[in-house]
PDB file of N, CA and C in Angstrom:
ATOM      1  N   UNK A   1      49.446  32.337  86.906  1.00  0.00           N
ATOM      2  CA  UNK A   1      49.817  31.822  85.603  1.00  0.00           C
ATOM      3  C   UNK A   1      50.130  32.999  84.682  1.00  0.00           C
ATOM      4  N   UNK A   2      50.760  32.648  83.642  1.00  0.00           N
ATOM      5  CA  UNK A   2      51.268  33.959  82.635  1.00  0.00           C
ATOM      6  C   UNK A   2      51.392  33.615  81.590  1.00  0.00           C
ATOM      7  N   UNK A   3      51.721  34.257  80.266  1.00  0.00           N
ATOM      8  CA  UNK A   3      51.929  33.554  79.056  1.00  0.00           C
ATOM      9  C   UNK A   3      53.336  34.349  78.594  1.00  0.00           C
ATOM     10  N   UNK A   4      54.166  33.863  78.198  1.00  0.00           N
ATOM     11  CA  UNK A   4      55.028  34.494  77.875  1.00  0.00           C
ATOM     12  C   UNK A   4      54.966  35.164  76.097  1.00  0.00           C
ATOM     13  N   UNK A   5      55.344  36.105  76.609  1.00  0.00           N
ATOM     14  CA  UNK A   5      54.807  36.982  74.952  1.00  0.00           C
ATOM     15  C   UNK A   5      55.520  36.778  74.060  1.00  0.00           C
ATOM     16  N   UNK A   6      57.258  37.370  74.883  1.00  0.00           N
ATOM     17  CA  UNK A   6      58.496  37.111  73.991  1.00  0.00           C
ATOM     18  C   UNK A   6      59.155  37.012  74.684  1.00  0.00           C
ATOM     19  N   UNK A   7      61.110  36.485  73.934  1.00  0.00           N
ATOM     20  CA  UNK A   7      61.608  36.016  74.638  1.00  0.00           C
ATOM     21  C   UNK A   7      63.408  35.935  73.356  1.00  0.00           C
ATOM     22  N   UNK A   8      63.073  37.269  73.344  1.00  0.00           N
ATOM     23  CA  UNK A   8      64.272  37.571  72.288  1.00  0.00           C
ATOM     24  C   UNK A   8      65.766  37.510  73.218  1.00  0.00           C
ATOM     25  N   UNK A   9      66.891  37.150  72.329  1.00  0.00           N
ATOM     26  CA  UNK A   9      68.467  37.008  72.604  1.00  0.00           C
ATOM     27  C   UNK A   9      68.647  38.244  71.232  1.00  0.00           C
ATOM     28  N   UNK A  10      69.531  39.249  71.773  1.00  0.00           N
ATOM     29  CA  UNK A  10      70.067  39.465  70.518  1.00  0.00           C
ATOM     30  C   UNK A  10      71.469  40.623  70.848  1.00  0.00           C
ATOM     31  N   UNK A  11      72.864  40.669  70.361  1.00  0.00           N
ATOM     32  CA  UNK A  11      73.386  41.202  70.877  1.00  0.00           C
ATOM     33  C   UNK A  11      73.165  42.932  70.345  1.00  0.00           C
ATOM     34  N   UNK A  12      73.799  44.282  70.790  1.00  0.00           N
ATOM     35  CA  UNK A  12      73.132  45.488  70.729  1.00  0.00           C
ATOM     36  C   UNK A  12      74.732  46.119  70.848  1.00  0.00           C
ATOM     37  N   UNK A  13      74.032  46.939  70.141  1.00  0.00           N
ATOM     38  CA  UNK A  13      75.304  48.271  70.164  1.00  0.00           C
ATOM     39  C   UNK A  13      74.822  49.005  71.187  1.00  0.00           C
ATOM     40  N   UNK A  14      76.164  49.433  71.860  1.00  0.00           N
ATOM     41  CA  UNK A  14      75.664  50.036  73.313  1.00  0.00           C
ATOM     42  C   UNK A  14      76.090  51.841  73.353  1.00  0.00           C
ATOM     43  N   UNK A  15      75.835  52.523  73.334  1.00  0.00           N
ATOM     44  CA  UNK A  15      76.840  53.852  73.391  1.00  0.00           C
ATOM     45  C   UNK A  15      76.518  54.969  74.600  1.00  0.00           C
ATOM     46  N   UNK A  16      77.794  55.373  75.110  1.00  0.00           N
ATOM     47  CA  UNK A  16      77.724  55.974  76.779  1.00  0.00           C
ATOM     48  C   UNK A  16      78.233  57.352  76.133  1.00  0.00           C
ATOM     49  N   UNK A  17      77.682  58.522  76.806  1.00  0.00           N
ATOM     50  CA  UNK A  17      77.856  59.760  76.233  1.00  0.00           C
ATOM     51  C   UNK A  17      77.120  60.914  77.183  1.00  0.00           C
ATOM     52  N   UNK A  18      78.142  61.496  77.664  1.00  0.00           N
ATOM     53  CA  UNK A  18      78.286  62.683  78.436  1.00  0.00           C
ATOM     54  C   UNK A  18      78.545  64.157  77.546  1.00  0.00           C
ATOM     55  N   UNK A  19      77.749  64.809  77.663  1.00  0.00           N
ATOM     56  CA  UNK A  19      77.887  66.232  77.757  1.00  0.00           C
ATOM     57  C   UNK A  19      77.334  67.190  78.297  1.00  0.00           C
ATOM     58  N   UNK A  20      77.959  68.823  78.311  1.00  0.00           N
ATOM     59  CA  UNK A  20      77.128  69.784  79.170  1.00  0.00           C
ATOM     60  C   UNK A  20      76.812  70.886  78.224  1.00  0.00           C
ATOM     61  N   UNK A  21      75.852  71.413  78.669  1.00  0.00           N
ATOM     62  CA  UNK A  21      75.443  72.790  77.864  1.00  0.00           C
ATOM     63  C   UNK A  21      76.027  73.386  79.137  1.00  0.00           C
ATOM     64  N   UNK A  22      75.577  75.208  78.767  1.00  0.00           N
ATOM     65  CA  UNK A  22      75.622  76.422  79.805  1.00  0.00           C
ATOM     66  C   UNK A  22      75.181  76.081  81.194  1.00  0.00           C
ATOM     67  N   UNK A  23      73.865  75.045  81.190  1.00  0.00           N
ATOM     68  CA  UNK A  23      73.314  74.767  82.270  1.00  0.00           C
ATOM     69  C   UNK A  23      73.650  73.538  83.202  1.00  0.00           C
ATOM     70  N   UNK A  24      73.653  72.907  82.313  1.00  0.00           N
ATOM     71  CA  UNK A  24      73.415  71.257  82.623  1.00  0.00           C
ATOM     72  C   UNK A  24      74.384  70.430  82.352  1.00  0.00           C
ATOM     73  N   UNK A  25      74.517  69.353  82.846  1.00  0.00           N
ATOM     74  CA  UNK A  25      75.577  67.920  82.472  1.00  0.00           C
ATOM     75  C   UNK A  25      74.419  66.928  82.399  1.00  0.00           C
ATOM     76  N   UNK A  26      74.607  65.937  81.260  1.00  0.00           N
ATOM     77  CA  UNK A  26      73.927  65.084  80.808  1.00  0.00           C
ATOM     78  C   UNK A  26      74.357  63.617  80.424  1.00  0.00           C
ATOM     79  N   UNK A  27      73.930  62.289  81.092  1.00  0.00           N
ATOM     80  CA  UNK A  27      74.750  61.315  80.941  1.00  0.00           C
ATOM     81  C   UNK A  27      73.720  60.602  79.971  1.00  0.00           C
ATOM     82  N   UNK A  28      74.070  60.138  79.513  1.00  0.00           N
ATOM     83  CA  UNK A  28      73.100  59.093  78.586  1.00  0.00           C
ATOM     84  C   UNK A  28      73.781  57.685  77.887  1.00  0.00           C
ATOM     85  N   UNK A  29      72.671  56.532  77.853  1.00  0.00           N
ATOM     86  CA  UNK A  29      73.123  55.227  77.386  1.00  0.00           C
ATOM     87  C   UNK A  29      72.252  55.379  76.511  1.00  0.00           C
ATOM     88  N   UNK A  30      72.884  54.838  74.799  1.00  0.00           N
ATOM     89  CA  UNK A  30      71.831  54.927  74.051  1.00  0.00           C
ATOM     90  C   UNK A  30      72.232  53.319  73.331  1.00  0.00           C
ATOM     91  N   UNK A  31      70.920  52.258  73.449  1.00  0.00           N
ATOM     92  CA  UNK A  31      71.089  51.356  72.765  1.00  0.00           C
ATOM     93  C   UNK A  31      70.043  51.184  71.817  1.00  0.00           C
ATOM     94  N   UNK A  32      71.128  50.617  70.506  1.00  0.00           N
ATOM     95  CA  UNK A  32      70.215  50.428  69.633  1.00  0.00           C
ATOM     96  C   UNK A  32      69.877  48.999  69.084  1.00  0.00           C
ATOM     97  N   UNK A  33      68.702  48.664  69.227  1.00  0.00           N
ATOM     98  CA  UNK A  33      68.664  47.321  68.949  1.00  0.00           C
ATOM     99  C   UNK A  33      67.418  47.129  67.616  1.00  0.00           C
ATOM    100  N   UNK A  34      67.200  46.246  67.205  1.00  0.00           N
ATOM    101  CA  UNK A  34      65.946  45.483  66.013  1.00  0.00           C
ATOM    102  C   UNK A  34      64.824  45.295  66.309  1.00  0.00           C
ATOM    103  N   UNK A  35      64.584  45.341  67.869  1.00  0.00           N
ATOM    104  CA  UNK A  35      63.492  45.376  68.269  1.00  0.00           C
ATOM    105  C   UNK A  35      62.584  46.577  68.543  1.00  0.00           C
ATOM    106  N   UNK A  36      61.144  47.300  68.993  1.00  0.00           N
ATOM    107  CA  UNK A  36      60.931  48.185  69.308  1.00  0.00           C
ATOM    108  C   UNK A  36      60.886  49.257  68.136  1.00  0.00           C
ATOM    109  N   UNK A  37      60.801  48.539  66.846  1.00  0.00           N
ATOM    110  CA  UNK A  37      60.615  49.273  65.248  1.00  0.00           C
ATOM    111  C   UNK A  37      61.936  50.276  65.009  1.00  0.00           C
ATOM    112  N   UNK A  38      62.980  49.280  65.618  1.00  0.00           N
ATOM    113  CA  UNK A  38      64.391  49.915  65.464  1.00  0.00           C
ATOM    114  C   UNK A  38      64.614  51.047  65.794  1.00  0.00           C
ATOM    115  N   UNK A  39      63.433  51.470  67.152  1.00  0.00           N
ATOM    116  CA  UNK A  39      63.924  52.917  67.803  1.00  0.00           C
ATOM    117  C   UNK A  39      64.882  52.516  68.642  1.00  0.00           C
ATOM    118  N   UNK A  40      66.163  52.985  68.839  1.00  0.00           N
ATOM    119  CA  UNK A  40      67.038  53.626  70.022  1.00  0.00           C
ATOM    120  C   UNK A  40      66.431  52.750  71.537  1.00  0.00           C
ATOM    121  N   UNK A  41      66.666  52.896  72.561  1.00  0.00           N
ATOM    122  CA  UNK A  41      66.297  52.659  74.050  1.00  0.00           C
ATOM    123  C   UNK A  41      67.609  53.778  74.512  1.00  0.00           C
ATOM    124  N   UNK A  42      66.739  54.668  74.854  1.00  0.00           N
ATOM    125  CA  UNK A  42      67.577  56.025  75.517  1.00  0.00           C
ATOM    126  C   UNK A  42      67.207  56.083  77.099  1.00  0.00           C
ATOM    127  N   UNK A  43      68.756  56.018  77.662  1.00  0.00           N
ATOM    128  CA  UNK A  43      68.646  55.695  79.110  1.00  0.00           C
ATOM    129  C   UNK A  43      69.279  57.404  79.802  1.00  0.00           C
ATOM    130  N   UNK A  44      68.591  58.157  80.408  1.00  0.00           N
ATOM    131  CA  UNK A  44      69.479  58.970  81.301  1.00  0.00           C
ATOM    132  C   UNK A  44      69.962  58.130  82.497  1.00  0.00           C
ATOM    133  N   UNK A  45      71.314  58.612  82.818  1.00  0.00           N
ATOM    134  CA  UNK A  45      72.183  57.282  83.461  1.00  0.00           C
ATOM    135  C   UNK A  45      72.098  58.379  84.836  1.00  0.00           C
ATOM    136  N   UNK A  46      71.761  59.174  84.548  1.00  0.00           N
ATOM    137  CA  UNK A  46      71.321  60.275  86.174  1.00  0.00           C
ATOM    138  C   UNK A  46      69.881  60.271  87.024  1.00  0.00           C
ATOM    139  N   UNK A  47      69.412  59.736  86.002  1.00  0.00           N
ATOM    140  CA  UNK A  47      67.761  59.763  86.700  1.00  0.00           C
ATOM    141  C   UNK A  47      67.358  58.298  86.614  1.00  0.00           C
ATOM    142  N   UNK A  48      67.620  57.956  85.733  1.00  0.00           N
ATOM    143  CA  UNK A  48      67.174  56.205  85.039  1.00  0.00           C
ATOM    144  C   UNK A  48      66.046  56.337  84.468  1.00  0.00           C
ATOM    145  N   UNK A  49      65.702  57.311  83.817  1.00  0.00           N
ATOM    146  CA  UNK A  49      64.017  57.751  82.582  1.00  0.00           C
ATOM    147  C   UNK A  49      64.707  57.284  81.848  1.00  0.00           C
ATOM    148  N   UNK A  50      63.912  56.137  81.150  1.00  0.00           N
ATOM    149  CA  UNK A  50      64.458  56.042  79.587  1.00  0.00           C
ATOM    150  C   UNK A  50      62.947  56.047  78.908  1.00  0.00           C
ATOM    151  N   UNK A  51      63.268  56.183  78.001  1.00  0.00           N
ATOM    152  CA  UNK A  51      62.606  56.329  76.372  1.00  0.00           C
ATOM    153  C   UNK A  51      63.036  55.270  75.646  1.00  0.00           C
ATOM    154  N   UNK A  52      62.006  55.403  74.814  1.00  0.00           N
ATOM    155  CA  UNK A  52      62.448  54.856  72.820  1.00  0.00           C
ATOM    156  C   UNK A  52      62.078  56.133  72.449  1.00  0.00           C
ATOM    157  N   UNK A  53      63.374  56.213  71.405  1.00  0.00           N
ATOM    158  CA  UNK A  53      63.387  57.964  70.339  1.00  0.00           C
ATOM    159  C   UNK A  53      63.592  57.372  68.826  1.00  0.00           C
ATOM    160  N   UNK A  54      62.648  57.860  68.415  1.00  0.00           N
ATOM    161  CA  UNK A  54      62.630  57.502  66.389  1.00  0.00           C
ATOM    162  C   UNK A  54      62.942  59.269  66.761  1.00  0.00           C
ATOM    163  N   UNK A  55      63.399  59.446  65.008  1.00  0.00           N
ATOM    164  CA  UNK A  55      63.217  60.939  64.592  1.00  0.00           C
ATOM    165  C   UNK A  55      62.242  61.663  64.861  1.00  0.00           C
ATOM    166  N   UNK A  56      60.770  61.302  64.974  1.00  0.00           N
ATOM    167  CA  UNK A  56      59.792  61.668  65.353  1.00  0.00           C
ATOM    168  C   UNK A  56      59.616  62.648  66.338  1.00  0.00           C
ATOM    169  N   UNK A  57      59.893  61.679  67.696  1.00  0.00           N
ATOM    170  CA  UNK A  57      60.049  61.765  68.614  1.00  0.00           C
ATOM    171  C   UNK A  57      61.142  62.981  69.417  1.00  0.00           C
ATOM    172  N   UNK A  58      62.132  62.807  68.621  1.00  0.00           N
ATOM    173  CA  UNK A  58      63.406  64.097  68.602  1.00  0.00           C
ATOM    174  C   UNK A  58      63.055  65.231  68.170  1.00  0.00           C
ATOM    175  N   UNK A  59      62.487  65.433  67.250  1.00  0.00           N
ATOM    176  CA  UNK A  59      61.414  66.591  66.750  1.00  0.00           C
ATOM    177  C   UNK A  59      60.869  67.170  67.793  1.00  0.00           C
ATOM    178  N   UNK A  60      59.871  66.503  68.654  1.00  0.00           N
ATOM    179  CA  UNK A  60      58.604  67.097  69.337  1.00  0.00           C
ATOM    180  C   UNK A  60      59.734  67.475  70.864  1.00  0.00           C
ATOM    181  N   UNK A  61      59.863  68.796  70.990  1.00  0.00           N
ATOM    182  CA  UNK A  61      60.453  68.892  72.401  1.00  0.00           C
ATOM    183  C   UNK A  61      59.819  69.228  73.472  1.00  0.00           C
ATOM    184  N   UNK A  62      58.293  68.977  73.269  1.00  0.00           N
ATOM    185  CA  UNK A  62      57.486  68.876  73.932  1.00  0.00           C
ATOM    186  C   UNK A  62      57.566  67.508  74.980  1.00  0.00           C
ATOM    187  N   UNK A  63      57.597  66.750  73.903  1.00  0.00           N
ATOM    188  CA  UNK A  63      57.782  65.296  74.476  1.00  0.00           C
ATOM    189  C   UNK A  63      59.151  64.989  75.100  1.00  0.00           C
ATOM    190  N   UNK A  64      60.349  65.263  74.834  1.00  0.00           N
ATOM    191  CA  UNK A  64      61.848  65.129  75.603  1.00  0.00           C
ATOM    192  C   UNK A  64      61.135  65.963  76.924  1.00  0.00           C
ATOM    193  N   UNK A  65      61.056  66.953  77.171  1.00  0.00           N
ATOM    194  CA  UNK A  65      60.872  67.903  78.010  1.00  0.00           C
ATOM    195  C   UNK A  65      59.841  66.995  79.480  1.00  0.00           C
ATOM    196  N   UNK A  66      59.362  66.391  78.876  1.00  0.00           N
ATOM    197  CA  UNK A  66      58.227  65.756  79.446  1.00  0.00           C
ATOM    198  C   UNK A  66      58.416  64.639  79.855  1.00  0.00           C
ATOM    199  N   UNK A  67      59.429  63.402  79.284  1.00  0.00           N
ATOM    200  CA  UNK A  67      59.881  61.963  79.547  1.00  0.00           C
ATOM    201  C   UNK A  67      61.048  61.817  80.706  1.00  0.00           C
ATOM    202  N   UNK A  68      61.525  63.454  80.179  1.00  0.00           N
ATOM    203  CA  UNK A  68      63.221  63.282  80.638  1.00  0.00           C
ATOM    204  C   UNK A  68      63.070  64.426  82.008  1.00  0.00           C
ATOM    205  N   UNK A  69      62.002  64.748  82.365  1.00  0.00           N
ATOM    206  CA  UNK A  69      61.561  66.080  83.196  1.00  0.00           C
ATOM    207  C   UNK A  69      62.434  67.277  83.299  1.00  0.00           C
ATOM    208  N   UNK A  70      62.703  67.511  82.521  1.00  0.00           N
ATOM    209  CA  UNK A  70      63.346  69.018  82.118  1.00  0.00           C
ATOM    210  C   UNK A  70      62.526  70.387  82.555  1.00  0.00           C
ATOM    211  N   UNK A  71      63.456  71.090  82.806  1.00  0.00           N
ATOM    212  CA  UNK A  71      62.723  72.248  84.075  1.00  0.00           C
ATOM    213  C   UNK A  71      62.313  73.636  83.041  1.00  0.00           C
ATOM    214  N   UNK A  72      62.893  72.954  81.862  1.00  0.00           N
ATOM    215  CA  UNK A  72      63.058  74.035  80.269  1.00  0.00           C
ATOM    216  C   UNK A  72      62.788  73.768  79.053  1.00  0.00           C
ATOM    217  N   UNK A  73      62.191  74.631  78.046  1.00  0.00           N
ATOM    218  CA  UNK A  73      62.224  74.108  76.836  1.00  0.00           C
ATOM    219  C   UNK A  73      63.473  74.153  76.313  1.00  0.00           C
ATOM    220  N   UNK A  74      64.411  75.606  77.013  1.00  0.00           N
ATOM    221  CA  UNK A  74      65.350  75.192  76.122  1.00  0.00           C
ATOM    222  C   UNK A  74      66.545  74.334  76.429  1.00  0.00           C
ATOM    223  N   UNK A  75      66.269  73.264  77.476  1.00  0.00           N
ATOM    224  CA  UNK A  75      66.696  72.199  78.049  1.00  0.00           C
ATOM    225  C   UNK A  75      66.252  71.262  76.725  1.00  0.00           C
ATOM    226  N   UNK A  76      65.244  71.213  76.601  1.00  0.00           N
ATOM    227  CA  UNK A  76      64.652  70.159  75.755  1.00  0.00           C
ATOM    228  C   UNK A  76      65.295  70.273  74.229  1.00  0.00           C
ATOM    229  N   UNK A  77      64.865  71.441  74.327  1.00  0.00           N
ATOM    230  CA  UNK A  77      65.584  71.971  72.637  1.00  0.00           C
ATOM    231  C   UNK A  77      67.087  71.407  72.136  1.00  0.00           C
ATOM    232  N   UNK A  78      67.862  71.337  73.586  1.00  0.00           N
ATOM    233  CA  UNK A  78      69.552  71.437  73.841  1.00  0.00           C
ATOM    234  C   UNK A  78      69.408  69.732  73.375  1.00  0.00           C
ATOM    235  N   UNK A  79      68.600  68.804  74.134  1.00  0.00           N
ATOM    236  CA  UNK A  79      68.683  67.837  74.047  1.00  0.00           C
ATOM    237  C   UNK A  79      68.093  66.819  72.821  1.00  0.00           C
ATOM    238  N   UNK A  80      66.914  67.505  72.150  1.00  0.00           N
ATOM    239  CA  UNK A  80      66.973  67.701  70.594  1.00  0.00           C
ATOM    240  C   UNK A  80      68.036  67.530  69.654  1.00  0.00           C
ATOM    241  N   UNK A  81      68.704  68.748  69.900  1.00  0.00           N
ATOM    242  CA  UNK A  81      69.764  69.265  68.937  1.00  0.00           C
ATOM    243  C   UNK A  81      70.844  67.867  68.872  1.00  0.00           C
ATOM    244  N   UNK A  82      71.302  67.384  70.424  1.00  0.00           N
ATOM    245  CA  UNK A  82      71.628  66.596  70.567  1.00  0.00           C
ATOM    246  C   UNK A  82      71.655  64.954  69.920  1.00  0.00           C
ATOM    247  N   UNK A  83      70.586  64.610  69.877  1.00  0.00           N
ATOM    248  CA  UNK A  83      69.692  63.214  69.764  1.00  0.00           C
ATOM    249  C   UNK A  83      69.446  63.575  68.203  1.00  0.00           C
ATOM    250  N   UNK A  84      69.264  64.926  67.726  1.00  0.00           N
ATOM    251  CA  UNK A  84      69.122  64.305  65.839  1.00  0.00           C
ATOM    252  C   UNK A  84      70.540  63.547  65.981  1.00  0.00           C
ATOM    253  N   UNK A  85      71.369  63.402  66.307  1.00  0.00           N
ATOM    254  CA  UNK A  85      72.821  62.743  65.284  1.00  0.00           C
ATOM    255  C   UNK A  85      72.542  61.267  66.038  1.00  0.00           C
ATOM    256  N   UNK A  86      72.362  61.315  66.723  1.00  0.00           N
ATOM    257  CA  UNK A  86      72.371  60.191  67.720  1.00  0.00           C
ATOM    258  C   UNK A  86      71.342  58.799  67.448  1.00  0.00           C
ATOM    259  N   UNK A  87      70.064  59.329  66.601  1.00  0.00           N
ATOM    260  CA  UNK A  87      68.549  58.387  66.446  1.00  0.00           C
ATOM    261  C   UNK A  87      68.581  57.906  64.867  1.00  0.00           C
ATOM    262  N   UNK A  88      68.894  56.636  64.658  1.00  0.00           N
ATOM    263  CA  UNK A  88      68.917  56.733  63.061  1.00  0.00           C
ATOM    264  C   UNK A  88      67.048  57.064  62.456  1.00  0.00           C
ATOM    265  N   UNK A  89      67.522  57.094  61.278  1.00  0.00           N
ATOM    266  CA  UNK A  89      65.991  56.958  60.893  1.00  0.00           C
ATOM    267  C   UNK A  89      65.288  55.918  61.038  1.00  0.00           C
ATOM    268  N   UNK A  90      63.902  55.374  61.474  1.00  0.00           N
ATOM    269  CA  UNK A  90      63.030  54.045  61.558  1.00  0.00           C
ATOM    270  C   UNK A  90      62.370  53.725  60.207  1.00  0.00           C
ATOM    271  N   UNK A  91      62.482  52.291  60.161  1.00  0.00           N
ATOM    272  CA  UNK A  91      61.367  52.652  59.065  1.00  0.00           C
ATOM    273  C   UNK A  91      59.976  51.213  58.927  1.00  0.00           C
ATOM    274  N   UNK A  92      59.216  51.764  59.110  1.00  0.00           N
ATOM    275  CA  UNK A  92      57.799  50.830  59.064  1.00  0.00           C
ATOM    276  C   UNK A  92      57.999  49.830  58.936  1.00  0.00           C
ATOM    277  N   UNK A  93      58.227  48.648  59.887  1.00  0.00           N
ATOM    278  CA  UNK A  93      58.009  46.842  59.519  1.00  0.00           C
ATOM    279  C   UNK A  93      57.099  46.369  60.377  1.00  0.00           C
ATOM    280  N   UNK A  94      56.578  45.329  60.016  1.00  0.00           N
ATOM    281  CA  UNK A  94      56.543  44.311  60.989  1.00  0.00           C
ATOM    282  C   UNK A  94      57.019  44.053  62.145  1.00  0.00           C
ATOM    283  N   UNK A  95      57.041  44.197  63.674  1.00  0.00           N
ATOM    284  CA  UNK A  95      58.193  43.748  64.588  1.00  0.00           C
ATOM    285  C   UNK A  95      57.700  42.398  65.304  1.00  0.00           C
ATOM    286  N   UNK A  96      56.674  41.652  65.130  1.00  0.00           N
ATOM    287  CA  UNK A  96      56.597  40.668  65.436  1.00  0.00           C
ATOM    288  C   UNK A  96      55.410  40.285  64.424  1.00  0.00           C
ATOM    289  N   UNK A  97      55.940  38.961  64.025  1.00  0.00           N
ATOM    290  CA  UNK A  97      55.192  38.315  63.091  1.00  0.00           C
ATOM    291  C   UNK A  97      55.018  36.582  63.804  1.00  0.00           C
ATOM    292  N   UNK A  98      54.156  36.389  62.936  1.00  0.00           N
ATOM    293  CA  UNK A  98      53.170  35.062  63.892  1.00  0.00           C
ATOM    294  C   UNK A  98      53.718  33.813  62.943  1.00  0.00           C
TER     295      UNK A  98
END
């Protein structure tokens, strides 16, 4: 038996985006939807790690480095630099109300 928690429809902006640094080539799906406190759902389309990224999160390249298994910080850093333009700002709601 199960309970179903949720059971949202909602359509999403979808965006596909390739680039390379010195080192690396990088594919990524970034959707942004209302759910998930309006973070992002960041897909690497090479590995299939995804994330949710607020600004927060883009900040700490501790944490990219770590989700996305990067062999570098300054892999992480690259992908930082990247993702500020990419993550709008979040901002504190409610995401499910009773």
């Amino acid at each position: 038996m199960f309970e179903k928690l949720y059971d949202e429809h909602e359509s999403v902006k979808v965006r596909f985006l390739g680039f390379m640094t010195h080192e690396n080539r990088y594919d990524f799906g970034v959707i942004y939807t209302n759910m998930f406190f309006g973070k992002p759902l960041v897909v690497c389309m090479q590995t299939g790690r995804a994330t949710l990224l607020g600004q927060d999160d883009v900040d700490n390249v501790q944490h990219l480095q770590q989700v996305f298994k990067l062999q570098s910080e300054e892999e992480a850093n690259d992908l930082a630099q990247f993702f500020k333009f990419l993550v709008p700002p979040t901002s504190l709601h409610a995401e499910y109300e009773e």
